[in-house]
C-alpha atoms as a PDB file:
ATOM      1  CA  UNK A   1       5.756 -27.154  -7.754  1.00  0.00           C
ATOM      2  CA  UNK A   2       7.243 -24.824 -10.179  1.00  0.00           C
ATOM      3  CA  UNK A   3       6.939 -27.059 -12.950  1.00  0.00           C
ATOM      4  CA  UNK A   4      10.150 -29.484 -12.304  1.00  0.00           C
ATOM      5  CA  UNK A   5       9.477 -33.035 -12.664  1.00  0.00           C
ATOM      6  CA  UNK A   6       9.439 -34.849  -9.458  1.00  0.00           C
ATOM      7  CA  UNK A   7       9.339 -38.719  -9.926  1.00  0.00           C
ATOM      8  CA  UNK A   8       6.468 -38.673 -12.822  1.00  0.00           C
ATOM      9  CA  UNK A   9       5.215 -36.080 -15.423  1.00  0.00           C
ATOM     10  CA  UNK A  10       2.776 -33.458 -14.372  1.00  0.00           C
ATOM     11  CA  UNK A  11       1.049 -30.439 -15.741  1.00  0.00           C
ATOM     12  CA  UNK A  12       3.427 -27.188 -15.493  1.00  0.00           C
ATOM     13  CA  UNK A  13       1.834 -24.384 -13.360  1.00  0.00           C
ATOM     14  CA  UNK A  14       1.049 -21.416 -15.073  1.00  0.00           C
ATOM     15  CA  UNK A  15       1.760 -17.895 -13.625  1.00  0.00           C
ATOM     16  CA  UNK A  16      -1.811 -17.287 -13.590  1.00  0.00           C
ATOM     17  CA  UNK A  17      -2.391 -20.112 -11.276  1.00  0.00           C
ATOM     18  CA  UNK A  18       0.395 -20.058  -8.674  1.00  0.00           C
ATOM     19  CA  UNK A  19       0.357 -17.972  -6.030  1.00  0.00           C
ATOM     20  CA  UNK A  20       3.732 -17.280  -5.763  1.00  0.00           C
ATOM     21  CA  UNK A  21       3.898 -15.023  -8.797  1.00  0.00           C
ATOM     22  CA  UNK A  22       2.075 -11.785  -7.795  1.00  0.00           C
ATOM     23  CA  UNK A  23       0.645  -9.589 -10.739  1.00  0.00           C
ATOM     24  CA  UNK A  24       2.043  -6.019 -10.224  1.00  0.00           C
ATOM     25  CA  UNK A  25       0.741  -4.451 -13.329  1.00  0.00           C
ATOM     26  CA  UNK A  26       0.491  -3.985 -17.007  1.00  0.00           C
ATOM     27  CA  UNK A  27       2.581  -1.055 -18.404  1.00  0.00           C
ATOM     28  CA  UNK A  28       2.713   0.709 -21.935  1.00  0.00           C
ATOM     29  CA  UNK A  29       5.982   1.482 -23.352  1.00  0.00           C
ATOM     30  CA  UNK A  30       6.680   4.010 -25.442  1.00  0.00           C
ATOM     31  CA  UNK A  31       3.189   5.144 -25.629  1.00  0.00           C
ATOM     32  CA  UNK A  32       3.639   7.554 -27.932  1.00  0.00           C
ATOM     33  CA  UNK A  33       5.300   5.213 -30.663  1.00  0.00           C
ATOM     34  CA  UNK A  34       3.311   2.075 -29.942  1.00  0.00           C
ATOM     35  CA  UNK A  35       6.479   0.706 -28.033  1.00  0.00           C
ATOM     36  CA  UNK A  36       4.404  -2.262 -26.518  1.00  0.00           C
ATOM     37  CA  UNK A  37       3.685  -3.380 -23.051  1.00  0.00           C
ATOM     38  CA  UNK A  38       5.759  -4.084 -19.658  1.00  0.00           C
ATOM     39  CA  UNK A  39       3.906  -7.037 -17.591  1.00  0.00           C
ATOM     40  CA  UNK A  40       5.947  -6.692 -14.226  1.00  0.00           C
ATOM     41  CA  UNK A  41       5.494  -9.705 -11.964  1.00  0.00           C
ATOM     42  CA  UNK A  42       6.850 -10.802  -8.568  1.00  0.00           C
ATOM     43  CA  UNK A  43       7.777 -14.079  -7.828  1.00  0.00           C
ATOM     44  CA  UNK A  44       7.582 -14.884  -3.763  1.00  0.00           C
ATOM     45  CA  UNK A  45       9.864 -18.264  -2.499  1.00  0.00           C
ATOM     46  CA  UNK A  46      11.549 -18.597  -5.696  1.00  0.00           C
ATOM     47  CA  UNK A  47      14.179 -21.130  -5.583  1.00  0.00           C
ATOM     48  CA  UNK A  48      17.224 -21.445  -7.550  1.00  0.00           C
ATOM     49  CA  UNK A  49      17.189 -23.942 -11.004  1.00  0.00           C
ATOM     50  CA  UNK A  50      20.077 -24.058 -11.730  1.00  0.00           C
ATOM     51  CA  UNK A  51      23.691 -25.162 -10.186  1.00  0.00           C
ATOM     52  CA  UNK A  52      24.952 -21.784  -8.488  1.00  0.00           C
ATOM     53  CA  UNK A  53      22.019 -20.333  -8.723  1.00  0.00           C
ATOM     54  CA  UNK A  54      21.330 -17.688  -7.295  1.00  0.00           C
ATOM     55  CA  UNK A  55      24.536 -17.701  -5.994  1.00  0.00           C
ATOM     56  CA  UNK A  56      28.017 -15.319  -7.102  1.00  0.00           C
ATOM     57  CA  UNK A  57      29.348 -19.465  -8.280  1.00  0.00           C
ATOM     58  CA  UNK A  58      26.183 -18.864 -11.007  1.00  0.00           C
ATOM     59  CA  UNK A  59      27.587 -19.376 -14.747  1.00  0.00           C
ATOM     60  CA  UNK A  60      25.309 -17.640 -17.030  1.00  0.00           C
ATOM     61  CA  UNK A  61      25.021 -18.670 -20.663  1.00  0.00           C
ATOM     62  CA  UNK A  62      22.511 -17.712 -22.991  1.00  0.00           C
ATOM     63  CA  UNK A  63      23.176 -14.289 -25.085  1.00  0.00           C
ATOM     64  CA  UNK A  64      26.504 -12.951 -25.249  1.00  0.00           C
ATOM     65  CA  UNK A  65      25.392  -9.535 -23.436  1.00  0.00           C
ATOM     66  CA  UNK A  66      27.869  -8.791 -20.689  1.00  0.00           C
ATOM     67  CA  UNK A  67      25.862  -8.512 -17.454  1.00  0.00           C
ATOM     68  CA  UNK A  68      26.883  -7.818 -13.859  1.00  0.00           C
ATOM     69  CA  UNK A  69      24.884  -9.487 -11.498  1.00  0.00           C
ATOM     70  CA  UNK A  70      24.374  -7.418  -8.246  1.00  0.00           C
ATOM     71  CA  UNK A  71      22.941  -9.343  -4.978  1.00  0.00           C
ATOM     72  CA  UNK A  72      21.272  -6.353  -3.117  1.00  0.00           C
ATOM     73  CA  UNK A  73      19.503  -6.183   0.097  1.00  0.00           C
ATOM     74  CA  UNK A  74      16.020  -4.530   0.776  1.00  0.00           C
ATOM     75  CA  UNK A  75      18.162  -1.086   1.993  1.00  0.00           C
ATOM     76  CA  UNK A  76      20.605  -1.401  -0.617  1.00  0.00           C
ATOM     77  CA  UNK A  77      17.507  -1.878  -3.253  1.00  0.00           C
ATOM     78  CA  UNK A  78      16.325   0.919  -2.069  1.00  0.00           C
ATOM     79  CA  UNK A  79      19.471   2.938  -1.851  1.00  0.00           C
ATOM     80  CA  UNK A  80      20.440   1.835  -5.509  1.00  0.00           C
ATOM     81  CA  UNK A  81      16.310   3.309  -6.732  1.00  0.00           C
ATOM     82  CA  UNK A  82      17.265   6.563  -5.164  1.00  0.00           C
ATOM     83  CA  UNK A  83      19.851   7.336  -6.883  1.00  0.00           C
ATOM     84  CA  UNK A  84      19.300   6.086 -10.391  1.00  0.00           C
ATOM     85  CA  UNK A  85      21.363   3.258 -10.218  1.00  0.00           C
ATOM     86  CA  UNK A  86      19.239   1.275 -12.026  1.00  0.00           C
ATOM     87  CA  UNK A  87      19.711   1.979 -15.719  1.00  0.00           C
ATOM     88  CA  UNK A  88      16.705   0.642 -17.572  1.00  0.00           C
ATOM     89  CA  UNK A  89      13.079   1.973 -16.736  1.00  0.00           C
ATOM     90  CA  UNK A  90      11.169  -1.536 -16.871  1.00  0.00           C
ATOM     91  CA  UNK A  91      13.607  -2.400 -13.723  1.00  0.00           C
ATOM     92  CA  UNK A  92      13.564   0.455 -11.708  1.00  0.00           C
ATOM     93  CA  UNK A  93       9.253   0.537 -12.076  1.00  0.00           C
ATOM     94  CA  UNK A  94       9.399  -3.434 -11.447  1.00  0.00           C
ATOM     95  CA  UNK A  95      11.450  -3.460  -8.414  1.00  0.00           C
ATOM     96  CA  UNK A  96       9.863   0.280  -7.032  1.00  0.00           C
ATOM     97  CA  UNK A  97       6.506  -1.857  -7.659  1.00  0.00           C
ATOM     98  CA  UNK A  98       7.651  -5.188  -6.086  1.00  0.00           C
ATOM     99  CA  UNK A  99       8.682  -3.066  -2.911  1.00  0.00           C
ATOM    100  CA  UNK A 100       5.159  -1.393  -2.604  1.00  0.00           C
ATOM    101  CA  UNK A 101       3.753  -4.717  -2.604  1.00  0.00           C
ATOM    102  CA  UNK A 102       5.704  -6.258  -0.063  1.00  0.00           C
ATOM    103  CA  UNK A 103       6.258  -2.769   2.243  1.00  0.00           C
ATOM    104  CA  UNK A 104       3.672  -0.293   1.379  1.00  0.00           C
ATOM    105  CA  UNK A 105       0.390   0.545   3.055  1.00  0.00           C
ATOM    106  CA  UNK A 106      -0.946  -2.499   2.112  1.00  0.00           C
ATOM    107  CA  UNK A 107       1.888  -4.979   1.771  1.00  0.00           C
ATOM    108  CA  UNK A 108       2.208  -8.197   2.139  1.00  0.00           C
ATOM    109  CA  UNK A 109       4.769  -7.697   5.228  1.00  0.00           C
ATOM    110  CA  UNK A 110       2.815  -4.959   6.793  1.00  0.00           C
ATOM    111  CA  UNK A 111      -0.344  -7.136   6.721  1.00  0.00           C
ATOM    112  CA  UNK A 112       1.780 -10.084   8.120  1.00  0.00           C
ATOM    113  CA  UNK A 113       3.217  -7.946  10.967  1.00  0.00           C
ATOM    114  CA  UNK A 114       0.213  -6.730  11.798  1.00  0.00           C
ATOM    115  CA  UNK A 115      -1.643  -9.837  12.091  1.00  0.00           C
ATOM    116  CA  UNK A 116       1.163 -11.083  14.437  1.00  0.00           C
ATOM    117  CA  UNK A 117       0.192  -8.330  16.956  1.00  0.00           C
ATOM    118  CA  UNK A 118      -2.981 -10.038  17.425  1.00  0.00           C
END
């Protein structure tokens, strides 16, 4: 699963084919100036990679783009949405999107928790 070798080579999943990434939309950017497209997805049981990941002992490497990584919980998420705190517009629509999913009328939680009342 999730495309790491386990014991002998296999063929990588695709997004399109495992369930745990969940399509939440395809978005135009910068409509006006032909800006391109935002594909938001969410990714359910996702498991760290990498040594520390997911974790405040994660190294990053890669580009040289000072980042602060933030480990939120659902209330905090949605604390930090109200108020702006999230700087760039493809991550405030992804998250706001990922937490309809999971939470809103429909969601995956609500379904779950009402299914458990049967």
């Amino acid at each position: 699963r999730y495309g790491l070798p386990i014991g002998e080579a296999r063929e990588v999943p695709t997004i399109e084919l495992d369930a745990d990434w969940i399509f939440l939309g395809r978005y135009r950017t910068a409509a006006n100036r032909g800006g391109g497209f935002l594909y938001s997805y969410l990714l359910q049981n996702a498991i760290p990679l990498v040594p520390g990941g997911g974790t405040v002992n994660y190294g990053g490497t890669g580009d040289g783009e000072s980042q602060e990584i933030l480990y939120l919980g659902e209330e905090e998420m949605m604390t930090a949405l109200g108020e702006g705190r999230f700087q760039e517009i493809k991550w405030a629509a992804t998250i706001s999107l990922a937490m309809l999913h999971l939470n809103g009328p429909n969601g995956s939680r609500r379904a779950a928790a009402v299914g458990s009342d049967k």
